[in-house]
PDB file of N, CA and C in Angstrom:
ATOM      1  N   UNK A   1      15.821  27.881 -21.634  1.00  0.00           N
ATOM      2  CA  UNK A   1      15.427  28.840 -22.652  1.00  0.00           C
ATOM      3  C   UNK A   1      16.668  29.290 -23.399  1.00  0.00           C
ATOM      4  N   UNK A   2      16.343  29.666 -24.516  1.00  0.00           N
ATOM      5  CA  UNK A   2      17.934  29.972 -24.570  1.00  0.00           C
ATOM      6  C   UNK A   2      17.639  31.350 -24.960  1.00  0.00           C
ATOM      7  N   UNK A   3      19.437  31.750 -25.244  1.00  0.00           N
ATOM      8  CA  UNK A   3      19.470  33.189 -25.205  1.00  0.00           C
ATOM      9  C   UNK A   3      18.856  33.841 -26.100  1.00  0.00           C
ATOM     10  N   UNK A   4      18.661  33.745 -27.452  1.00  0.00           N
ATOM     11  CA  UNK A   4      18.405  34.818 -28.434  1.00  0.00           C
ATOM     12  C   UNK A   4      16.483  34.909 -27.975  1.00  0.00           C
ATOM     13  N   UNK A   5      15.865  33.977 -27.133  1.00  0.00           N
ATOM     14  CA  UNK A   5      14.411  34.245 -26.889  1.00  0.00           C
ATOM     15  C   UNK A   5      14.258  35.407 -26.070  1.00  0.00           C
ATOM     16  N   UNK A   6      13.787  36.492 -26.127  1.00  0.00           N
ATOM     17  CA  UNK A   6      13.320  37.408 -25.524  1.00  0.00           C
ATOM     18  C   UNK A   6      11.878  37.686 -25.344  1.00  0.00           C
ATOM     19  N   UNK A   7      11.331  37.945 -24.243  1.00  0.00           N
ATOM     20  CA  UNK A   7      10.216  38.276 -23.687  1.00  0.00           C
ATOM     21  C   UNK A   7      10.129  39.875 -24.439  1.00  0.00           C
ATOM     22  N   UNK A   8       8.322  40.254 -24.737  1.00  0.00           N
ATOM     23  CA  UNK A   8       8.097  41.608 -24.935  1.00  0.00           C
ATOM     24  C   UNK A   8       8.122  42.211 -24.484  1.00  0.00           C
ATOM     25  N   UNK A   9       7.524  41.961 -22.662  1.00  0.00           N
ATOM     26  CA  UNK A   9       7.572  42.844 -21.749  1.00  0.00           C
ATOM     27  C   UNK A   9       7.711  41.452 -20.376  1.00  0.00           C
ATOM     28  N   UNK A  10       8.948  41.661 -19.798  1.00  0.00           N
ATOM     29  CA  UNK A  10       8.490  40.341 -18.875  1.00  0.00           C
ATOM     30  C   UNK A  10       7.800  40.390 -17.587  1.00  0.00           C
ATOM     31  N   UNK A  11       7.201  41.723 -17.441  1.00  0.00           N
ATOM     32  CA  UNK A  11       6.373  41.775 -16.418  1.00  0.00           C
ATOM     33  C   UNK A  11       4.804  41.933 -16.470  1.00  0.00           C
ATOM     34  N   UNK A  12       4.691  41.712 -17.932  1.00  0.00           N
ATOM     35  CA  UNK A  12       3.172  41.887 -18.399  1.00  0.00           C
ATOM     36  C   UNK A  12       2.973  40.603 -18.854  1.00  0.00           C
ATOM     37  N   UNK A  13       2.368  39.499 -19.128  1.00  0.00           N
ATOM     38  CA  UNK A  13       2.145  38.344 -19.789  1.00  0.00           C
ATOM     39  C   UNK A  13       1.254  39.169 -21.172  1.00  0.00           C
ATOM     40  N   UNK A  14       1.889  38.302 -22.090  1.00  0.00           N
ATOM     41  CA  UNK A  14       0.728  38.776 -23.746  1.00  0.00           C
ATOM     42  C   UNK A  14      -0.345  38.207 -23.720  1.00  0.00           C
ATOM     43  N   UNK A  15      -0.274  36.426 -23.037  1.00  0.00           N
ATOM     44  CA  UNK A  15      -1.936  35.842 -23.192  1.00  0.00           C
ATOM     45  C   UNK A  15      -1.615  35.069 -21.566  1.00  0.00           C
ATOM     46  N   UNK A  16      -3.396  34.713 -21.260  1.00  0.00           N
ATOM     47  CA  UNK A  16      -3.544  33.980 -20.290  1.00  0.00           C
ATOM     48  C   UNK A  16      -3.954  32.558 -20.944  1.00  0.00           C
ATOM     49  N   UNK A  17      -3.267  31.532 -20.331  1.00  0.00           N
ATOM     50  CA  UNK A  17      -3.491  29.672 -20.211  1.00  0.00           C
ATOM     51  C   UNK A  17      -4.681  29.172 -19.659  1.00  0.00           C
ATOM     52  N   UNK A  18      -5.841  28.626 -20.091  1.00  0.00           N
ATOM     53  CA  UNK A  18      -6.462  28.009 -19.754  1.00  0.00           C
ATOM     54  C   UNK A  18      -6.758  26.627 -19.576  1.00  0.00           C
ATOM     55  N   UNK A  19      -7.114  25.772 -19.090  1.00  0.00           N
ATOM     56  CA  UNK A  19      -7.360  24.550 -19.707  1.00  0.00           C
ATOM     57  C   UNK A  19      -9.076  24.253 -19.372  1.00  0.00           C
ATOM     58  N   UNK A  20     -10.138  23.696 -20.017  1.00  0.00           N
ATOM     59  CA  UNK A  20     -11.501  23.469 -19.592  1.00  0.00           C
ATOM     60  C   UNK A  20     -11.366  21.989 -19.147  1.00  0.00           C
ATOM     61  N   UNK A  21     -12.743  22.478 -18.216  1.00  0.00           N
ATOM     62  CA  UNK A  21     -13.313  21.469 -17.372  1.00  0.00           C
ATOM     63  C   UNK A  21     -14.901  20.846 -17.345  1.00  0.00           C
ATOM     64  N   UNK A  22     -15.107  19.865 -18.302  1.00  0.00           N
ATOM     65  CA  UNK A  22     -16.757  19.571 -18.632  1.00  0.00           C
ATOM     66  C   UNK A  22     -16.871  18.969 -17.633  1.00  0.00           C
ATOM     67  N   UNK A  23     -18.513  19.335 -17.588  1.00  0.00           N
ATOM     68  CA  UNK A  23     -18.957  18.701 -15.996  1.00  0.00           C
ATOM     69  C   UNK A  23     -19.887  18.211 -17.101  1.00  0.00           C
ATOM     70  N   UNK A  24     -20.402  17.380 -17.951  1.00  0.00           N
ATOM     71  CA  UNK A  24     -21.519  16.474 -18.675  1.00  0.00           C
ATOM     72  C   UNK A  24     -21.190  17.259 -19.950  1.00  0.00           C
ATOM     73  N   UNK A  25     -22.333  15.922 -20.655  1.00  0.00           N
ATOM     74  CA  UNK A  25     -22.069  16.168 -22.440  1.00  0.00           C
ATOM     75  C   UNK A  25     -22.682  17.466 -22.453  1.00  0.00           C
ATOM     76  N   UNK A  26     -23.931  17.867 -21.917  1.00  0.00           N
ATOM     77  CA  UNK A  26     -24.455  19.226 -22.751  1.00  0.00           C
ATOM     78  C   UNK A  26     -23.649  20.218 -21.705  1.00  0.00           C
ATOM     79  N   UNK A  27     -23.064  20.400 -20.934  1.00  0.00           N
ATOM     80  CA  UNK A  27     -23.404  21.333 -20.234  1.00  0.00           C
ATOM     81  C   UNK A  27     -22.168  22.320 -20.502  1.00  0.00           C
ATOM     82  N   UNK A  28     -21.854  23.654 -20.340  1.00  0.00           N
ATOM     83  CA  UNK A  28     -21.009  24.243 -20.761  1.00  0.00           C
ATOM     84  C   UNK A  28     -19.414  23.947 -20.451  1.00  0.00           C
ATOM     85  N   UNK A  29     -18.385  23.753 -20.774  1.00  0.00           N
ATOM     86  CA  UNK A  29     -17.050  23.622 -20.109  1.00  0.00           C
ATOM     87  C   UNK A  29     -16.988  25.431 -19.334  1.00  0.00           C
ATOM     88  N   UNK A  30     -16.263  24.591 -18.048  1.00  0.00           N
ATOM     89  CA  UNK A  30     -15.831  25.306 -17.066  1.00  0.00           C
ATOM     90  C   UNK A  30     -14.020  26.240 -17.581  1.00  0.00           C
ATOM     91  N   UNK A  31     -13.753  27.357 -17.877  1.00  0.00           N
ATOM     92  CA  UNK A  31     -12.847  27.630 -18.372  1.00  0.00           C
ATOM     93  C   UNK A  31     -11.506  27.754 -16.864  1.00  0.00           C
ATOM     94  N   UNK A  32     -10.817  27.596 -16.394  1.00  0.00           N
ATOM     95  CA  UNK A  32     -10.441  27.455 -15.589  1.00  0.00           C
ATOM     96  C   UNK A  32      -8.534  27.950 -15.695  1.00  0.00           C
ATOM     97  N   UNK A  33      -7.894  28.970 -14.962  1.00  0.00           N
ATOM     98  CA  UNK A  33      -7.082  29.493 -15.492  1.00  0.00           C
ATOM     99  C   UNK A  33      -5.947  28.597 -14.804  1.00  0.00           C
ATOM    100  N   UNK A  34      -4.890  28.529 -15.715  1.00  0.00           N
ATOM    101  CA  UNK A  34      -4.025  27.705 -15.773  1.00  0.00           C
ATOM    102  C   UNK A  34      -2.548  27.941 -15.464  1.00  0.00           C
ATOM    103  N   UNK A  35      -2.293  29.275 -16.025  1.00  0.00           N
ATOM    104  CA  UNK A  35      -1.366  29.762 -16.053  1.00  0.00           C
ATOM    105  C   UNK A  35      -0.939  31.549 -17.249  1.00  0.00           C
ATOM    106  N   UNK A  36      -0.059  31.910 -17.400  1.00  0.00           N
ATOM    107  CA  UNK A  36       0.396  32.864 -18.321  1.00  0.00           C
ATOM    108  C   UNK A  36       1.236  32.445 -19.348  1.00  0.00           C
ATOM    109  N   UNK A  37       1.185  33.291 -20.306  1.00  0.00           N
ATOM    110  CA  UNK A  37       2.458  33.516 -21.215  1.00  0.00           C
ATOM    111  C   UNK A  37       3.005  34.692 -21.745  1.00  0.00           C
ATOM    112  N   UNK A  38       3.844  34.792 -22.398  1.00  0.00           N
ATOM    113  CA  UNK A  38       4.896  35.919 -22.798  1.00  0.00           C
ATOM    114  C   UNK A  38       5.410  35.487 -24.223  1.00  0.00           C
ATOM    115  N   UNK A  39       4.687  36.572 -24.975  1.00  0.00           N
ATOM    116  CA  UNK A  39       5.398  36.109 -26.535  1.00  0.00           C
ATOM    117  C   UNK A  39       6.692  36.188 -26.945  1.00  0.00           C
ATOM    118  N   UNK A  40       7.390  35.916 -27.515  1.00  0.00           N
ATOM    119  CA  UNK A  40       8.788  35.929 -27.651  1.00  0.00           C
ATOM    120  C   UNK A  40       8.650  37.231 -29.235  1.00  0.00           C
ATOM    121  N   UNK A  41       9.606  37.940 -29.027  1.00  0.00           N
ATOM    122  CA  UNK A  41       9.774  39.385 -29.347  1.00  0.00           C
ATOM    123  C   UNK A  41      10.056  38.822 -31.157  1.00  0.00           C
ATOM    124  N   UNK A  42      10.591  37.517 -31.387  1.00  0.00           N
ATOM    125  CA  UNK A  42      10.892  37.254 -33.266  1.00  0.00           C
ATOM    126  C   UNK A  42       9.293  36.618 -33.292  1.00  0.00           C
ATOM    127  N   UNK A  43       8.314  36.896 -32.651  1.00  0.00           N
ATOM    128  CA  UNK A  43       7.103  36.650 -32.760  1.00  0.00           C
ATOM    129  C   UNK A  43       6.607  34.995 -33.487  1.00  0.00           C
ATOM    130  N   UNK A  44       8.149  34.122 -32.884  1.00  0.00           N
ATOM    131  CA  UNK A  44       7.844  32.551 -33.263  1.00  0.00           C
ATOM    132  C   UNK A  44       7.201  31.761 -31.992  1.00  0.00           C
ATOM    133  N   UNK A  45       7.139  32.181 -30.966  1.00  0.00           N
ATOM    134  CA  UNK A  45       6.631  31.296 -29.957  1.00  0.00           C
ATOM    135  C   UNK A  45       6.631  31.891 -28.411  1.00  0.00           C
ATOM    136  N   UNK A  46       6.434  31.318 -27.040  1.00  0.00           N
ATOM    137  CA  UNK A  46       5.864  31.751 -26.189  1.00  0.00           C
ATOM    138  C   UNK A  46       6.442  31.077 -25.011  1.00  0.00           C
ATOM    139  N   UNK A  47       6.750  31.937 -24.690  1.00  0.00           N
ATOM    140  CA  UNK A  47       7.292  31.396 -22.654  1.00  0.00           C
ATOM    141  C   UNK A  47       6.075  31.381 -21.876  1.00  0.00           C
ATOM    142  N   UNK A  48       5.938  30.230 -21.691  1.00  0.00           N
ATOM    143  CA  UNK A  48       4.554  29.564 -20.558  1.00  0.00           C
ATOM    144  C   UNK A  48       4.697  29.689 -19.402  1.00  0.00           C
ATOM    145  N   UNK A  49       4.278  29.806 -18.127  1.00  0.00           N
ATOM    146  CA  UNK A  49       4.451  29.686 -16.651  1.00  0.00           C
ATOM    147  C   UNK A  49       3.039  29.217 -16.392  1.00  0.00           C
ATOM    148  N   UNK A  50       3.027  27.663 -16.126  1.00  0.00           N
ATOM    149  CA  UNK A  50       1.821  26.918 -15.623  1.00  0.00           C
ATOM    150  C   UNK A  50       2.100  26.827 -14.266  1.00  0.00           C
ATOM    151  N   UNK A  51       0.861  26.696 -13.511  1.00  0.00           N
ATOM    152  CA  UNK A  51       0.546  26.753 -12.167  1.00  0.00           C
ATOM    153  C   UNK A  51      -0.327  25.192 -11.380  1.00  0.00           C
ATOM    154  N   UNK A  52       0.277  24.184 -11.708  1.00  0.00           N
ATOM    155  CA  UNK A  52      -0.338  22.897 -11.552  1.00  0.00           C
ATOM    156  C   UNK A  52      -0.608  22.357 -10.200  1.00  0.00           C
ATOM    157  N   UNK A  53      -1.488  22.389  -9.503  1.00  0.00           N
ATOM    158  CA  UNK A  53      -1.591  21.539  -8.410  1.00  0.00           C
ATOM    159  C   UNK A  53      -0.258  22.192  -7.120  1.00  0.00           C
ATOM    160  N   UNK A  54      -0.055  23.531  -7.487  1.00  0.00           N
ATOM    161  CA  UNK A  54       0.849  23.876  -6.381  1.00  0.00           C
ATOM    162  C   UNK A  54       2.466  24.073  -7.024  1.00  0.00           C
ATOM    163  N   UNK A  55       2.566  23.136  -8.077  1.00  0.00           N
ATOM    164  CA  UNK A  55       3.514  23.620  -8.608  1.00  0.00           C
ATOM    165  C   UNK A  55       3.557  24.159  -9.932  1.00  0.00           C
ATOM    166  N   UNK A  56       5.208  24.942 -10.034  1.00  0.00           N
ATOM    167  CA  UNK A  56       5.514  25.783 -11.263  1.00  0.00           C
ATOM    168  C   UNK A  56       5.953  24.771 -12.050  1.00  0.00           C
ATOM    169  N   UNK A  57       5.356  25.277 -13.517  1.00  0.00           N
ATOM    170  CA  UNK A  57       6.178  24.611 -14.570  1.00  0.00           C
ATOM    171  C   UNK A  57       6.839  25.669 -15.598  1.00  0.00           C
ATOM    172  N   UNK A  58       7.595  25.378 -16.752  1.00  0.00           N
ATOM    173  CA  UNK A  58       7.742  26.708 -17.333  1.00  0.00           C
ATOM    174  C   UNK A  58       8.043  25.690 -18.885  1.00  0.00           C
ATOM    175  N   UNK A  59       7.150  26.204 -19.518  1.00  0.00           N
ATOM    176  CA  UNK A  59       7.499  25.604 -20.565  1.00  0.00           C
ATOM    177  C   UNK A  59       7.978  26.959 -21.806  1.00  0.00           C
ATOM    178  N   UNK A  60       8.659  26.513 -23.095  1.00  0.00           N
ATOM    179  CA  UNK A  60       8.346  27.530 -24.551  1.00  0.00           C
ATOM    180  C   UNK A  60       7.921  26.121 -25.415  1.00  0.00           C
ATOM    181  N   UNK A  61       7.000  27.344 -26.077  1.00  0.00           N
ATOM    182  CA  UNK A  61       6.855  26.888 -27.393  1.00  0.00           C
ATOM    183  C   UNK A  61       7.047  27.570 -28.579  1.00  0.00           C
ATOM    184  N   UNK A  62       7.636  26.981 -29.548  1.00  0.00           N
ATOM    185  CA  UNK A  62       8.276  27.521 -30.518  1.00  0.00           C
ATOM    186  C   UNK A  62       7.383  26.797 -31.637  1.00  0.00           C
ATOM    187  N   UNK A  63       7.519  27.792 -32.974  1.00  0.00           N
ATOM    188  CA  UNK A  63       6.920  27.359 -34.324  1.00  0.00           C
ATOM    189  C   UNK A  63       7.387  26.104 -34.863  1.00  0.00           C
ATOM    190  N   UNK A  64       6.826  25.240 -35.720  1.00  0.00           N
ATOM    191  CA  UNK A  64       7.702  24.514 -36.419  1.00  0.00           C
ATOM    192  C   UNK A  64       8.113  25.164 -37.551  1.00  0.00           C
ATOM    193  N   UNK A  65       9.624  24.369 -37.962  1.00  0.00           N
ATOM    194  CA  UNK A  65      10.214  24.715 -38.938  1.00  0.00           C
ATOM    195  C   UNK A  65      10.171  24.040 -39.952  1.00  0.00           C
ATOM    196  N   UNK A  66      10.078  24.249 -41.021  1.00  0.00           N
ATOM    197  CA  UNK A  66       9.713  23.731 -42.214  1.00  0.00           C
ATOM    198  C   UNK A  66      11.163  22.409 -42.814  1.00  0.00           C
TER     199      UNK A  66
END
């Protein structure tokens, strides 16, 4: 991560990660939680903490730049 990214609050996450899970064509997707994030304070992007199969991942994502 680098330095100038700052978290808003780093003990609160801003959004929760989901990823869905269809069990058939009609039937509703299963929403299934994935992990957290933390918006970054210049309000361009987001520190992830996914929870995969036992392990941590930590990703950011940042805006594109023009």
């Amino acid at each position: 991560m680098m330095s100038n990214q700052k978290e808003t609050n780093p003990k609160m996450p801003t959004h929760t990660v989901y990823f869905l899970k269809h069990n058939g064509d009609d039937a509703k997707a299963e929403w299934i939680k994935a992990g957290v994030a933390w918006e970054h304070t210049d309000g361009e992007g987001l520190n992830l903490s996914l929870d995969s199969l036992g392990q941590k991942v930590a990703l950011t994502v940042r805006k594109n730049k023009a």
